[in-house]
Each structure stands twice: as structure tokens, then as C-alpha cells.
C-alpha atoms as a PDB file:
ATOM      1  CA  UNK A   1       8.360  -3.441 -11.081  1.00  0.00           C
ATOM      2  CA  UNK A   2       6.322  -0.244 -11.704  1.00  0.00           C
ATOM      3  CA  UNK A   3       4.178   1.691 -10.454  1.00  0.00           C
ATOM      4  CA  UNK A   4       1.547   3.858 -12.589  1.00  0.00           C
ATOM      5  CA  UNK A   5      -0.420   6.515 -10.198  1.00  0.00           C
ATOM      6  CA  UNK A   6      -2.342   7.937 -13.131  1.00  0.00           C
ATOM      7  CA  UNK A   7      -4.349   4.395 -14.055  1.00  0.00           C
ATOM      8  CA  UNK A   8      -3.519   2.821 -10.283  1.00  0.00           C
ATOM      9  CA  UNK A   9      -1.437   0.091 -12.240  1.00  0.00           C
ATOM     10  CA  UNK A  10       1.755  -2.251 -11.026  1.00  0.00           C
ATOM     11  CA  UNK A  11       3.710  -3.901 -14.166  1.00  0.00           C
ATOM     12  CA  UNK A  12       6.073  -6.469 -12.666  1.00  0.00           C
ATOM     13  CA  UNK A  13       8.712  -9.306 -15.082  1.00  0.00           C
ATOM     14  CA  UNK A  14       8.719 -12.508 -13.461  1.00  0.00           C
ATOM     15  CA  UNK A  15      12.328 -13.762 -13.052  1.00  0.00           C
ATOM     16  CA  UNK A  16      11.834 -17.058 -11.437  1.00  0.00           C
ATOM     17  CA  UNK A  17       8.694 -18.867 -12.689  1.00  0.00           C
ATOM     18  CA  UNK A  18       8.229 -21.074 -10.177  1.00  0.00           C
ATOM     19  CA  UNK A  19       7.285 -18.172  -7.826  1.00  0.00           C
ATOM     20  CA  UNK A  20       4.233 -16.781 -10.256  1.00  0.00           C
ATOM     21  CA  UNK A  21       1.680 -17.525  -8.380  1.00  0.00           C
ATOM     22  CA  UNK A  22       3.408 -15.910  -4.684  1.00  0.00           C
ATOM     23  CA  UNK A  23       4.507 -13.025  -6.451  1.00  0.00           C
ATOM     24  CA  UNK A  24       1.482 -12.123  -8.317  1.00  0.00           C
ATOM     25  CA  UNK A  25      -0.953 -13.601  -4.746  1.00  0.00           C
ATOM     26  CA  UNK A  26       1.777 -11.478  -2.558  1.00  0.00           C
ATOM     27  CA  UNK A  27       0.876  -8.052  -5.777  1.00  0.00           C
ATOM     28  CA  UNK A  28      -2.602  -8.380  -5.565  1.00  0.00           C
ATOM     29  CA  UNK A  29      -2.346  -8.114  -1.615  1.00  0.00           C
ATOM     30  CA  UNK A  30      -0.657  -5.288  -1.673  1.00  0.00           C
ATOM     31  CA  UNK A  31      -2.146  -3.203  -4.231  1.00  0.00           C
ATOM     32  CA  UNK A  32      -5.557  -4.091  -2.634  1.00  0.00           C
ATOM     33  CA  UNK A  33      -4.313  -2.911   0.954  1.00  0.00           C
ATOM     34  CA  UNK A  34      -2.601   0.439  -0.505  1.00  0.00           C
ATOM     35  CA  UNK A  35      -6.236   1.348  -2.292  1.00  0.00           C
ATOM     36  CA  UNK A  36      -8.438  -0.436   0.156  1.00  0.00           C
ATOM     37  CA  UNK A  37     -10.309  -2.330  -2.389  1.00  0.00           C
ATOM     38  CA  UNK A  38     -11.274  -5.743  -1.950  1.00  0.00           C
ATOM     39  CA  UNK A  39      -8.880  -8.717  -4.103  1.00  0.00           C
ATOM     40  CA  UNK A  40     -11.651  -8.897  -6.318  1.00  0.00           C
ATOM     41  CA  UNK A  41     -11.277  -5.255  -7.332  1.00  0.00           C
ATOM     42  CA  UNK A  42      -7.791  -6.143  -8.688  1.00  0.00           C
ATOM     43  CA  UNK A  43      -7.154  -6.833 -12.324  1.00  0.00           C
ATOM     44  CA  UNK A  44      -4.199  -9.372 -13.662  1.00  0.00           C
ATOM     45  CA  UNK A  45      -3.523  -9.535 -17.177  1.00  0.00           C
ATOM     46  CA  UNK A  46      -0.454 -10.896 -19.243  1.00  0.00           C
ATOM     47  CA  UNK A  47       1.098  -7.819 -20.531  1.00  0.00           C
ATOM     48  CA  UNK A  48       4.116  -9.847 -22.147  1.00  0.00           C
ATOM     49  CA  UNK A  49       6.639 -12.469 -21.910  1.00  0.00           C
ATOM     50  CA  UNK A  50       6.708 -13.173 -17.217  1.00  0.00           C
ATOM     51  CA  UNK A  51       5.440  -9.685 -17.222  1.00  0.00           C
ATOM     52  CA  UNK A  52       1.570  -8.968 -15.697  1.00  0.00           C
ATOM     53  CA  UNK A  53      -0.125  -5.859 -15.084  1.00  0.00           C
ATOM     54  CA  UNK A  54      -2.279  -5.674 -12.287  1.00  0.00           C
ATOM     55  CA  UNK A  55      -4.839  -2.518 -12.081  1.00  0.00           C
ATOM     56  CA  UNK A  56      -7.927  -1.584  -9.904  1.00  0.00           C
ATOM     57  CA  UNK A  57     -11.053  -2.489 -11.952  1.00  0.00           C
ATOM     58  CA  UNK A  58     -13.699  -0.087 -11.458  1.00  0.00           C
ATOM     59  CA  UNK A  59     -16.528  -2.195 -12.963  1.00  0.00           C
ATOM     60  CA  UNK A  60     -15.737  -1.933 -16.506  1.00  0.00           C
ATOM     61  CA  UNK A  61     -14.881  -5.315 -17.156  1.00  0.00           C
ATOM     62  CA  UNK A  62     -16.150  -8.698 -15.837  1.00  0.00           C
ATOM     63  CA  UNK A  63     -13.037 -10.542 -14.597  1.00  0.00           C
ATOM     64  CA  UNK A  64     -12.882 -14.519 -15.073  1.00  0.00           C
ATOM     65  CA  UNK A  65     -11.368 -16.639 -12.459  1.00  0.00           C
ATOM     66  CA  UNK A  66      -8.739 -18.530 -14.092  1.00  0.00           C
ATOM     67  CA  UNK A  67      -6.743 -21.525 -12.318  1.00  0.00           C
ATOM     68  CA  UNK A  68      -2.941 -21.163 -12.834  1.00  0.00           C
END
């Protein structure tokens, strides 16, 4: 996993599938506790094969809930 102060992003590689939606639930958590933001606040996109980036949105973008 990193870490990316200057954007406020978290790029993590799934190793075991069948713990994608704990890791990335147990991700968004975090992320949204360490910049006090609300879940909703927190972006998850596909950023290659098991690997998502999760970043703060700050309104640019309208996020779609999508059921895993």
C-alpha cells in the first residue's frame, strides 16, 4: 500500500480476493477518520489488475454507488 500526501490518495494490490470488499470497507474507514471526512467523501477507483486507489473527493466528481 501507499500513501500519496500531495493528492490525499492510498493505492493498495489486493492479494487475496475474497477479502475485497473488508479491505477496501476497512481503507475507506480509515482514510475517512485520518482526514475527518465523511465515507462519502472517499473516492474508489480500479487503478489496475486487485489494485484501487482511494482519494478524498472534493466535489469534482459525482460518485456512483456500485454493488460489488
Amino acid at each position: 500500500m501507499t500513501f500519496e500526501t500531495a493528492n490525499h490518495a492510498v493505492t493498495h494490490k489486493l492479494v487475496d480476493r475474497s477479502t475485497m470488499h473488508h479491505e477496501l470497507d476497512s481503507l475507506v474507514h480509515d482514510l475517512s477518520v485520518r482526514h475527518n471526512t465523511p465515507k462519502s467523501n472517499i473516492a474508489v477507483h480500479a487503478s489496475g489488475p486487485s489494485t484501487f486507489t482511494l482519494s478524498l473527493n472534493h466535489g469534482e466528481a459525482n460518485l456512483e454507488t456500485v454493488n460489488l
